[in-house]
Protein backbone atom coordinates (compact mmCIF):
# COMPACT_ATOMS: atom_id res chain seq x y z
CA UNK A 1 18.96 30.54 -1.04
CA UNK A 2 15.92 28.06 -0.31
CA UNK A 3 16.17 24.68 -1.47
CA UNK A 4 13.24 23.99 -4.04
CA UNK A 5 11.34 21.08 -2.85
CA UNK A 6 8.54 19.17 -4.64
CA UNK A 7 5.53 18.15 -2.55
CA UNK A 8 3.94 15.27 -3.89
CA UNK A 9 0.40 15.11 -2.39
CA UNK A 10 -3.43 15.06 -2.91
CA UNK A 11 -6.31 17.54 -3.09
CA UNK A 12 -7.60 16.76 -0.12
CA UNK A 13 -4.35 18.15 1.62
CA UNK A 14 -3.26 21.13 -0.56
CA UNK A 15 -4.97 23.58 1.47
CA UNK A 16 -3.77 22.14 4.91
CA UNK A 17 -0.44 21.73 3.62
CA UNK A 18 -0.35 25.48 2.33
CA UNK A 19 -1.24 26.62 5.60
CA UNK A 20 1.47 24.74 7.77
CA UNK A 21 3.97 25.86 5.27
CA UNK A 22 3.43 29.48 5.62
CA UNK A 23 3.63 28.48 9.54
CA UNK A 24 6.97 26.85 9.72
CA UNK A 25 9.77 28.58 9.64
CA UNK A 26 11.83 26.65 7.53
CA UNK A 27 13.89 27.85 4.61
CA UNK A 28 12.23 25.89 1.85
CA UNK A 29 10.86 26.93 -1.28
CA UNK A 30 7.28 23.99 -1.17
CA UNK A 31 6.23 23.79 -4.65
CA UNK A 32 3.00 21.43 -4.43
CA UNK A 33 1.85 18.88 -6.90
CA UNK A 34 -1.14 17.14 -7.09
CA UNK A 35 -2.07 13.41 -8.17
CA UNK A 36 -5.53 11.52 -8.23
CA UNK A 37 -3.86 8.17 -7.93
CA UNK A 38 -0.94 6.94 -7.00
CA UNK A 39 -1.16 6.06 -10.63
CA UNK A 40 -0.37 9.66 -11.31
CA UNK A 41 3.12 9.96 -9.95
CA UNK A 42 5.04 8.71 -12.17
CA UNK A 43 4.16 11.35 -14.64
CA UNK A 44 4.38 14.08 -12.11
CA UNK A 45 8.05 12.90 -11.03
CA UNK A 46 8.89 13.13 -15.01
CA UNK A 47 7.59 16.84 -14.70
CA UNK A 48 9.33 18.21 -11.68
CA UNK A 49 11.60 21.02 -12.89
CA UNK A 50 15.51 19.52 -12.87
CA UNK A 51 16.60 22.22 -10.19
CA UNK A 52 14.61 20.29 -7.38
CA UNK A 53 16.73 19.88 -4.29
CA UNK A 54 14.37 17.13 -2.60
CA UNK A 55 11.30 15.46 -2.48
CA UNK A 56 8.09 15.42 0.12
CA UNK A 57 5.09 13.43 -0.35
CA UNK A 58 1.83 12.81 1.60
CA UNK A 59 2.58 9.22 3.17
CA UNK A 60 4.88 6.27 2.19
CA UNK A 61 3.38 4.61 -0.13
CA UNK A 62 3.99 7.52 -2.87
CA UNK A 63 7.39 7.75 -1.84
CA UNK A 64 7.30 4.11 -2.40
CA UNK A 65 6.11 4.27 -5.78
CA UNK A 66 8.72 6.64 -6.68
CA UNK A 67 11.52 4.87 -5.72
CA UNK A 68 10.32 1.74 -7.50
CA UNK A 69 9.56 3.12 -10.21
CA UNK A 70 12.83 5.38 -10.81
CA UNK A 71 15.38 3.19 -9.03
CA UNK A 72 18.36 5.56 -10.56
CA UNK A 73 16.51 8.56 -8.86
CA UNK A 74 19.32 10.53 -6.59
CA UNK A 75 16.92 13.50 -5.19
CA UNK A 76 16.38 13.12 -1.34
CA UNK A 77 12.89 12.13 -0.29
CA UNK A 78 11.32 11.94 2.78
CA UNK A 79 7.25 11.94 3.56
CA UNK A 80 4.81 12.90 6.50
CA UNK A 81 3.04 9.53 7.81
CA UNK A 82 0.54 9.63 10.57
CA UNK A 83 1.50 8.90 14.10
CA UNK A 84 -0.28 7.39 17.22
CA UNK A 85 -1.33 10.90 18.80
CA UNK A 86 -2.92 11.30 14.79
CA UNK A 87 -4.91 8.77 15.22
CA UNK A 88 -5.58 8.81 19.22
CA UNK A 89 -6.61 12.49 18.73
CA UNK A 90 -8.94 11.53 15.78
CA UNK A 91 -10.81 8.78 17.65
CA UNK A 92 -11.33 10.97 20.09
CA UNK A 93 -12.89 13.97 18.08
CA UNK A 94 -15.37 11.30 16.39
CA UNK A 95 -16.57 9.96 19.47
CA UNK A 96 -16.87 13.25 21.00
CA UNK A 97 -18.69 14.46 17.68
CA UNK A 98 -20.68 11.20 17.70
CA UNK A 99 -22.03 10.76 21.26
CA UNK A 100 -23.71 7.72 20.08
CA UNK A 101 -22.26 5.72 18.01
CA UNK A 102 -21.34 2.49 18.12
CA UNK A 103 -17.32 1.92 17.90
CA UNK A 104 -17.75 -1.57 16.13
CA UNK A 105 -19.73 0.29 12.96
CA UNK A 106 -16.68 2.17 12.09
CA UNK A 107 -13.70 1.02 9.72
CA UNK A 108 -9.93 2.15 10.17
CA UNK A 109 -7.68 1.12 7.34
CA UNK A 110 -4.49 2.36 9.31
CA UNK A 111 -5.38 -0.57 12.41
CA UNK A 112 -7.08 -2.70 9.92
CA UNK A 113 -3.86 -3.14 7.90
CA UNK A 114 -2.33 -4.69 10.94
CA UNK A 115 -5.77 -6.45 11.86
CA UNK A 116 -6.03 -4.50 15.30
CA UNK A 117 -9.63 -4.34 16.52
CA UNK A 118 -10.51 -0.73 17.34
CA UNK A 119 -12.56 -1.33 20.10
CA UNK A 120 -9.90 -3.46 21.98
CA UNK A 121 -7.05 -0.65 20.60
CA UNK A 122 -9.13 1.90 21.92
CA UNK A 123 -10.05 0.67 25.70
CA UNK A 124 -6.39 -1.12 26.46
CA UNK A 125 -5.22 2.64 25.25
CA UNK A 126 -2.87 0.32 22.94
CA UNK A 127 -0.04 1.96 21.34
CA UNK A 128 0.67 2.27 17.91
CA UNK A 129 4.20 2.97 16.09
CA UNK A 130 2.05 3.17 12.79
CA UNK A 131 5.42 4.84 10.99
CA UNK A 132 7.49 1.59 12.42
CA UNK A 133 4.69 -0.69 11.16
CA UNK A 134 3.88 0.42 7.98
CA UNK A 135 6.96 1.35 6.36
CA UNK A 136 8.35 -2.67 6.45
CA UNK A 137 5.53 -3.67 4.80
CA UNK A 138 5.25 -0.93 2.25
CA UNK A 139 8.99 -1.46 1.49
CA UNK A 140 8.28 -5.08 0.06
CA UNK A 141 5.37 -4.47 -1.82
CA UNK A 142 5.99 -4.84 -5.93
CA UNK A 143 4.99 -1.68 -7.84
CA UNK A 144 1.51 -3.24 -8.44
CA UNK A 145 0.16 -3.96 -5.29
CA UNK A 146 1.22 -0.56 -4.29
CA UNK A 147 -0.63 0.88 -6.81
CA UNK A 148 -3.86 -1.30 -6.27
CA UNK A 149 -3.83 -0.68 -2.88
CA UNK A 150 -5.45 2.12 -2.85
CA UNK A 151 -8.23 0.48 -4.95
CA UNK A 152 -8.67 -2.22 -2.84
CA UNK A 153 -8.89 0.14 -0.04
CA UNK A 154 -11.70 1.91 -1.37
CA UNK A 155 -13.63 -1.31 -2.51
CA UNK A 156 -13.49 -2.46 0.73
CA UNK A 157 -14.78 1.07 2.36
CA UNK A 158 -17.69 1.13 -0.19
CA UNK A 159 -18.29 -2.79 0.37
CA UNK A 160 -18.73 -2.39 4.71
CA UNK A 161 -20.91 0.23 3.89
CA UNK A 162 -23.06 -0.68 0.90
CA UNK A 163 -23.67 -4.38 3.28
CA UNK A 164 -24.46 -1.83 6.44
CA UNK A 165 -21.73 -2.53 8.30
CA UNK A 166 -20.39 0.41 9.57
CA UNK A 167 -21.78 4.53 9.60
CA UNK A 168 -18.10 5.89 9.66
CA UNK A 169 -14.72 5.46 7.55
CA UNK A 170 -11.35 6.57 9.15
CA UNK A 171 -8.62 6.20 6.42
CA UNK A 172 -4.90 7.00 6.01
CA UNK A 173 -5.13 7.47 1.80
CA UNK A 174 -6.14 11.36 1.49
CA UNK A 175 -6.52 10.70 -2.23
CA UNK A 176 -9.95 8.09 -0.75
CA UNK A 177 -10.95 11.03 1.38
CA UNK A 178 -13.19 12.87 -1.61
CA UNK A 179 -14.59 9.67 -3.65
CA UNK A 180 -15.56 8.23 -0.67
CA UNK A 181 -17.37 11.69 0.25
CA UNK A 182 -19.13 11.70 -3.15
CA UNK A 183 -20.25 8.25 -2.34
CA UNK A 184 -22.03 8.99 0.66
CA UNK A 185 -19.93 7.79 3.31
CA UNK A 186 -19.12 10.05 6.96
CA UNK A 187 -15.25 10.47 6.28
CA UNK A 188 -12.70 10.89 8.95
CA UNK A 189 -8.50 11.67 7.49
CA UNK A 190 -6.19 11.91 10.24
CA UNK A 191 -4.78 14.60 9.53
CA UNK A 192 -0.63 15.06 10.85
CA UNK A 193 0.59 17.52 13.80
CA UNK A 194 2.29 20.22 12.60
CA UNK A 195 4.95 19.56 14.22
CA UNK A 196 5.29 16.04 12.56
CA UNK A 197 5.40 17.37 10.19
CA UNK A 198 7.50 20.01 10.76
CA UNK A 199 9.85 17.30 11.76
CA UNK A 200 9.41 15.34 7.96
CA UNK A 201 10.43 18.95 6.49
CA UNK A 202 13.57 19.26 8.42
CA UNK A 203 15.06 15.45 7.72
CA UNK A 204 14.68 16.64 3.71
CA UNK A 205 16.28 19.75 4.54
CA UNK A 206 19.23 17.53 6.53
CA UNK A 207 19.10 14.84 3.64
CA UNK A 208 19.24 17.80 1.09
CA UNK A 209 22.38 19.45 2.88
CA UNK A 210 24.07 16.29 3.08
CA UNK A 211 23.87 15.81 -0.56
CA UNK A 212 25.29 19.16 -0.80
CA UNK A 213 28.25 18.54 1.45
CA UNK A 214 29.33 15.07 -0.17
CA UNK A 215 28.73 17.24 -3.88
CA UNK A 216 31.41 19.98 -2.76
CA UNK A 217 33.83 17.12 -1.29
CA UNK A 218 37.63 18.36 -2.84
CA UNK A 219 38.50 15.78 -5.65
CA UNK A 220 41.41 15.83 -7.76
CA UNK A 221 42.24 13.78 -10.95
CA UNK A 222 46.17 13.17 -11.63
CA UNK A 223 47.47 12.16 -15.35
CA UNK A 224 50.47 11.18 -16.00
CA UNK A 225 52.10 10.62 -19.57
CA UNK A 226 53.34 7.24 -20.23
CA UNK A 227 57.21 7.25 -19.34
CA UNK A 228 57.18 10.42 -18.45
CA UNK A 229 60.31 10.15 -15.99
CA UNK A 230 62.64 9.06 -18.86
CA UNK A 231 64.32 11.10 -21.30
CA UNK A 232 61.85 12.09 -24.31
CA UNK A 233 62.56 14.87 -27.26
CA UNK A 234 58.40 14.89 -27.82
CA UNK A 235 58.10 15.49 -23.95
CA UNK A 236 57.40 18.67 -24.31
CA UNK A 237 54.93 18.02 -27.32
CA UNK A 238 53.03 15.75 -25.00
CA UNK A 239 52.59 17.98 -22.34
CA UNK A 240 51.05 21.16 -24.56
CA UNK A 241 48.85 18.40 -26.75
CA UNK A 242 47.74 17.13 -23.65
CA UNK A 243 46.89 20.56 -21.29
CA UNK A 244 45.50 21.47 -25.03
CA UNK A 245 42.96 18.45 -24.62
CA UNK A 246 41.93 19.20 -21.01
CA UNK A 247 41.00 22.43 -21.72
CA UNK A 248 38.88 21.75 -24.82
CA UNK A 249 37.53 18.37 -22.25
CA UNK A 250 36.77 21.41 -19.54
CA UNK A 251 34.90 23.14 -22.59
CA UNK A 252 32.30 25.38 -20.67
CA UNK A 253 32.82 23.65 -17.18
CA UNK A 254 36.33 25.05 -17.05
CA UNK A 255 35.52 27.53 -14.02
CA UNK A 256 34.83 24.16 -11.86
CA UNK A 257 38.41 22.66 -12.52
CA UNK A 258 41.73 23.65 -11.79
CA UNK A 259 44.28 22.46 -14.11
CA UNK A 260 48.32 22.36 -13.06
CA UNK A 261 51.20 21.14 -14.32
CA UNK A 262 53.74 18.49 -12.68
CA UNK A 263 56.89 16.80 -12.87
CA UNK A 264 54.66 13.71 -14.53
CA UNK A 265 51.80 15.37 -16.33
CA UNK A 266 48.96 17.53 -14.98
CA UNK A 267 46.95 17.76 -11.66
CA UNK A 268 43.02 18.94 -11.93
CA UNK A 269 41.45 20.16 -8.74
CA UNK A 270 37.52 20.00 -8.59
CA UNK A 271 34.89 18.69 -6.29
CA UNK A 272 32.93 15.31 -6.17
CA UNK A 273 30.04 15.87 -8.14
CA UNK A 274 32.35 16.91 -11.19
CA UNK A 275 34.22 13.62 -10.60
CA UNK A 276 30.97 11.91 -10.63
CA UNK A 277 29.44 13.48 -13.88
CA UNK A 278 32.39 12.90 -15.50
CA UNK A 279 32.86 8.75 -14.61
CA UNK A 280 29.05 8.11 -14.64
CA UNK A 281 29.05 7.48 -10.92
CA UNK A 282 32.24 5.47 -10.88
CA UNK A 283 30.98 3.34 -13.69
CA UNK A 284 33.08 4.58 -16.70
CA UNK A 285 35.72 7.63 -17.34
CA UNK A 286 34.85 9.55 -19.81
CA UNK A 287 37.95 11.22 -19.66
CA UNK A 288 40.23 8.18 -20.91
CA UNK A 289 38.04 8.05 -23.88
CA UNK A 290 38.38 11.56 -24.74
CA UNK A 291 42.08 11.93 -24.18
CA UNK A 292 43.05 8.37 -26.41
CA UNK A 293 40.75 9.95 -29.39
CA UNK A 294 42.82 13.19 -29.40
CA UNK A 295 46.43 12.03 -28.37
CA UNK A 296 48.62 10.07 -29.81
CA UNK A 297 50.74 8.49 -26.85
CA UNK A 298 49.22 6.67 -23.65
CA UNK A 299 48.20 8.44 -20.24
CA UNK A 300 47.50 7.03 -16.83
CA UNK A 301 44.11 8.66 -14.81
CA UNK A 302 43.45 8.51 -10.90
CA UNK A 303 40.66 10.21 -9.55
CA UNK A 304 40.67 11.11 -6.02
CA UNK A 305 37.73 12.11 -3.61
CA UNK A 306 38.79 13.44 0.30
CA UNK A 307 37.46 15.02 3.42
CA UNK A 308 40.12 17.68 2.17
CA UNK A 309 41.98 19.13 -0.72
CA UNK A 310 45.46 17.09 0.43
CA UNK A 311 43.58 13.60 1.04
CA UNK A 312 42.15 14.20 -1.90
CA UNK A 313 45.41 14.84 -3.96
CA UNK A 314 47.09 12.29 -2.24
CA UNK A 315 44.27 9.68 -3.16
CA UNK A 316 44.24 10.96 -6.57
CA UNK A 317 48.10 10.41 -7.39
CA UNK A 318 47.78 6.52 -5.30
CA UNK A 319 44.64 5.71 -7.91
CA UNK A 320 46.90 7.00 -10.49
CA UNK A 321 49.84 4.50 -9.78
CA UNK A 322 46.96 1.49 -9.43
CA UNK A 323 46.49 2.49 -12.99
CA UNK A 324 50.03 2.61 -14.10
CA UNK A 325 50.67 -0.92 -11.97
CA UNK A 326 47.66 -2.33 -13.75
CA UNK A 327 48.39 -1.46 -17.36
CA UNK A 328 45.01 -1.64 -18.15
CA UNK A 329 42.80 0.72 -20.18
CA UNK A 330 40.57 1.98 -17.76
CA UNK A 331 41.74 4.54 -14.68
CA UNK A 332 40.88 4.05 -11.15
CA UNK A 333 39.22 6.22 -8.16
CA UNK A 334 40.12 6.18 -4.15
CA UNK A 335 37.56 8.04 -2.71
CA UNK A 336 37.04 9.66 0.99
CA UNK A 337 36.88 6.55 2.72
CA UNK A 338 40.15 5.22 1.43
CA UNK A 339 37.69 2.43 -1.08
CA UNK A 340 39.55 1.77 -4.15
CA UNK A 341 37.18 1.99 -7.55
CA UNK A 342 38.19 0.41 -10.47
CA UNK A 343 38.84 -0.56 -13.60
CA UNK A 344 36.33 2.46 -14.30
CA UNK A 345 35.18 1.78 -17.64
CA UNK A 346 35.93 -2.57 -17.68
CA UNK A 347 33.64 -4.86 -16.62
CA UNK A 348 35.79 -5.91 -13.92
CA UNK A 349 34.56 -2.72 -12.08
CA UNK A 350 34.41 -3.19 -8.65
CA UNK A 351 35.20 -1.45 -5.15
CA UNK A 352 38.27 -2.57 -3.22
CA UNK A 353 37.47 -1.88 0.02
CA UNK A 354 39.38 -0.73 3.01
CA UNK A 355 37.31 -2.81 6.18
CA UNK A 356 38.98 -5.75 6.12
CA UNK A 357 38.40 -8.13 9.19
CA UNK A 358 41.38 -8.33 12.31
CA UNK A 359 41.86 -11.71 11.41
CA UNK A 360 43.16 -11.10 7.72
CA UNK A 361 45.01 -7.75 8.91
CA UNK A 362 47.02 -9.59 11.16
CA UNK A 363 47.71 -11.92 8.78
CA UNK A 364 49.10 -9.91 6.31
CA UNK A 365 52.60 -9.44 7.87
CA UNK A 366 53.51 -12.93 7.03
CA UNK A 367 52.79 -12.21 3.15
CA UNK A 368 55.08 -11.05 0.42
CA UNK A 369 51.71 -8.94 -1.40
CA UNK A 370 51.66 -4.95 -1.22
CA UNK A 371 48.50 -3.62 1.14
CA UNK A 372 46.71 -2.80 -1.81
CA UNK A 373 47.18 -6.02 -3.38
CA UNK A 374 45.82 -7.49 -0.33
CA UNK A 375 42.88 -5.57 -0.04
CA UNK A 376 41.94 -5.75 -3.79
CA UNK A 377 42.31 -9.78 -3.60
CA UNK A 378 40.12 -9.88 -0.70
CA UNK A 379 37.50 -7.51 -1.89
CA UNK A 380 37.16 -9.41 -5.22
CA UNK A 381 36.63 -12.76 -2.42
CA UNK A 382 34.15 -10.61 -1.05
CA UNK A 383 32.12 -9.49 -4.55
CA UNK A 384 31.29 -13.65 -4.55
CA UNK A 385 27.78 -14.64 -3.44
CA UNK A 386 29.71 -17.54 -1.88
CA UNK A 387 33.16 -15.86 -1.38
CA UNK A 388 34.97 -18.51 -3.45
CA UNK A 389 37.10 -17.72 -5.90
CA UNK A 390 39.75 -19.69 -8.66
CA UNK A 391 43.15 -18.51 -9.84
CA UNK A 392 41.20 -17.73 -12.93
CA UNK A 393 38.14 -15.78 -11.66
CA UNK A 394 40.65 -13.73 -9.64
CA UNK A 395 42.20 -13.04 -12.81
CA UNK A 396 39.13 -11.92 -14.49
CA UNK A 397 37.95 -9.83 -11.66
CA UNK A 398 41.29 -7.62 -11.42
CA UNK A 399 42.17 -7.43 -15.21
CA UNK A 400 45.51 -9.39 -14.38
CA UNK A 401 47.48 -12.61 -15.65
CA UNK A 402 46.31 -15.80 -14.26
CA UNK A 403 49.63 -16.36 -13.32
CA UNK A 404 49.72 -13.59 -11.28
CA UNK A 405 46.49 -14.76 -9.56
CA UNK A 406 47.86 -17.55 -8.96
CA UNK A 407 50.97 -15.93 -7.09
CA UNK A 408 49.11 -14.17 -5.33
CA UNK A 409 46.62 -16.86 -4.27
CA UNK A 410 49.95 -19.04 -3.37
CA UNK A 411 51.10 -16.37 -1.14
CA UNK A 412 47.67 -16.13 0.87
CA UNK A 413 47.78 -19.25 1.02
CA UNK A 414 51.07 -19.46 2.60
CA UNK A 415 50.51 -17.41 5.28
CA UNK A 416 47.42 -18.84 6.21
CA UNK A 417 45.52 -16.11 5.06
CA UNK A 418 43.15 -18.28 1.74
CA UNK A 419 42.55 -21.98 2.31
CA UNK A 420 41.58 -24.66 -0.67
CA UNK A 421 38.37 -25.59 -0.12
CA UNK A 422 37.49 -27.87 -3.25
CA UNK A 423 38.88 -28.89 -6.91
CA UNK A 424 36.99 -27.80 -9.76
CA UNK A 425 37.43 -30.29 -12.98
CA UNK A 426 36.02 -27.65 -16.63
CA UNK A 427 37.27 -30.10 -18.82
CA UNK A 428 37.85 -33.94 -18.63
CA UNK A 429 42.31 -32.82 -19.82
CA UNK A 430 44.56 -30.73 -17.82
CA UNK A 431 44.62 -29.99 -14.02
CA UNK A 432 41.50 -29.34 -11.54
CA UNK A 433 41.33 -25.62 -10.60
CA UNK A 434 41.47 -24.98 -7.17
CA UNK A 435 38.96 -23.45 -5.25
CA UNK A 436 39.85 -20.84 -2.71
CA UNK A 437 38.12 -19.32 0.50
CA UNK A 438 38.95 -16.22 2.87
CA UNK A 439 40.99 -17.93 6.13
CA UNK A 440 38.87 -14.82 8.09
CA UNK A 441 36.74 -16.87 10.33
């Protein structure tokens, strides 16, 4: 099937871009759409039917816009720039078509954004990355300026030429192309190989298949009923009231899950973009809430994500036991590269990751803490702007006792693995609170 991409581009370049489509031989179903402005994209991202796979536009700066304007957006984009041979080969067919003219009477925006003379560019045969250049500087530009650019562009066009200082106007906006036409001015749009752009088509297509690939990942969820492994008359009960509720939770997405039985409650196979529907991208689990509206006895949620079914499974029942260690409300989520996700659904959210530095690794044989405990206590160092942390803030960020915290904090400290940096005095009674740092240096 072809993936359904939206080209975001101008007028000027519908026809062109029509044409190299029907050229390439990629499998891509181009569906083009045109703006005026970049003031215009906005509305024509809104509009783009929900079953687009990815994203092309005309240059960086609508790409730009896009992105900073829909931050949340999670469709693949990628855009055609101009290169140096564009612009080389341009130059080139001007002077050739202008036997007499004067280099220093015509204006470039793409060399005049990086104030390169064109004369001087043109006899040192100077090289220019323009896709390098540009994209740094379009990257920190606010929303505004990136839309006023192209305004300012065109005054500045009209401006050289209304004072008689140049004949000819080579620019990089193809939405300029036409009003600067209808002005009066000679008009030059270097225009993009096809096989640059060839090459823009096929990183979508990669970007798109990627997407894909991580979306069909295995995933498993594993829930377990509280005290399950003891001896319960209403066992039974529980496990029909609860398969009950994860079918009606399935409801008409029941194809994409497979629901099974275990010794401790009930196993659901599915793939990653279920997982991620379903927990708001790792943010909440919609699941928990569901399940402790309908039942009347307390369950225990792990999601998993793996390269495979088994890694995922496996992942799924570990998250599952962070939840049970926890006993907190929300349910946790190890995903493919071993990065543990939780409290989903607490504002103590965060990931516990699994690249922890030599230093603290080789520490950790000298410590009475699990692994996991290790790795969560050092990820939560690791969430700090400053990596300093308190018994207390520890306690905060993993939804535990500050007692604990402070056990654990004790024991890192111990083995060499936190130091106490400073003393922090809230309130003028009771002891200082002592501020700790990551020994990983």
């Amino acid at each position: 099937m072809k993936k359904k991409v939206a080209v975001i581009t101008t007028k000027f370049l519908e026809e062109f871009l029509n044409n190299s489509f029907n050229e390439m031989n990629i499998d891509c179903d181009f569906q083009i759409y045109i703006y005026e402005t970049f003031e215009d994209i906005k509305n024509i991202y809104l509009n783009i039917p929900l079953d687009t796979e990815g994203i092309l536009t005309s240059g960086v700066f609508p790409a730009q816009v896009i992105k900073k304007s829909f931050q949340e957006n999670t469709i693949p984009i990628s855009y055609f720039n101009i290169d140096d041979a564009d612009i080389y080969r341009l130059f080139f067919l001007i002077l050739y078509k202008n036997r007499n003219l004067d280099i220093n009477r015509v204006y470039a925006d793409p060399l005049g954004a990086f104030d390169i003379d064109l004369n001087k560019y043109l006899q040192s045969n100077h090289k220019l990355d323009y896709s390098e250049m540009i994209e740094p500087m379009v990257k920190n530009m606010s929303l505004e300026e990136l839309k006023d650019i192209e305004k300012e562009q065109l005054k500045k066009h009209v401006t050289l030429w209304r004072n008689g200082h140049i004949d000819i106007s080579v620019t990089r906006f193809s939405s300029l192309v036409e009003p600067l036409k209808k002005l009066g001015l000679k008009v030059y749009f270097p225009f993009p190989s096809h096989e640059y752009l060839k090459d823009s088509c096929m990183q979508l297509c990669q970007k798109i298949d990627l997407i894909k690939m991580k979306e069909n990942q295995p995933a498993a969820i594993n829930i377990t009923i509280e005290n399950s492994g003891v001896l319960d008359a209403n066992l039974e009960r529980k496990y029909i009231n609860l398969h009950e509720a994860l079918l009606d939770f399935s409801g008409s997405s029941l194809m994409e899950y497979v629901i099974q039985r275990n010794a401790l409650g009930f196993e659901i196979l599915t793939h990653r973009k279920k997982i991620e529907e379903k927990t708001l991208n790792y943010t909440s689990c919609t699941l928990r809430n569901f399940l402790k509206d309908r039942l009347d006895f307390k369950v225990y949620i792990g999601y998993g994500i793996g390269n495979d079914m088994y890694q995922a499974r496996m992942n799924a029942i570990d998250a599952n036991r962070e939840a049970v260690i926890n006993q907190v409300e929300g349910s946790f989520l190890i995903n493919n590269l071993n990065e543990l996700i939780g409290p989903l659904g607490l504002p103590s959210n965060f990931i516990i990751q699994d690249n922890i530095s030599e230093k603290i690794k080789s520490l950790t044989k000298n410590i009475s803490l699990s692994p996991i405990t290790i790795r969560k206590v050092v990820s939560a160092f690791k969430s700090m702007s400053n990596e300093q942390l308190t018994a207390k803030e520890l306690a905060l960020k993993l939804s535990i006792t500050q007692r604990s915290a402070n056990r654990f904090l004790s024991s890192m400290e111990k083995g060499n693995m936190v130091k106490i940096i400073d003393e922090r005095r809230i309130t003028t009674k009771g002891r200082p609170e002592r501020v700790y740092k990551l020994n990983d240096q």
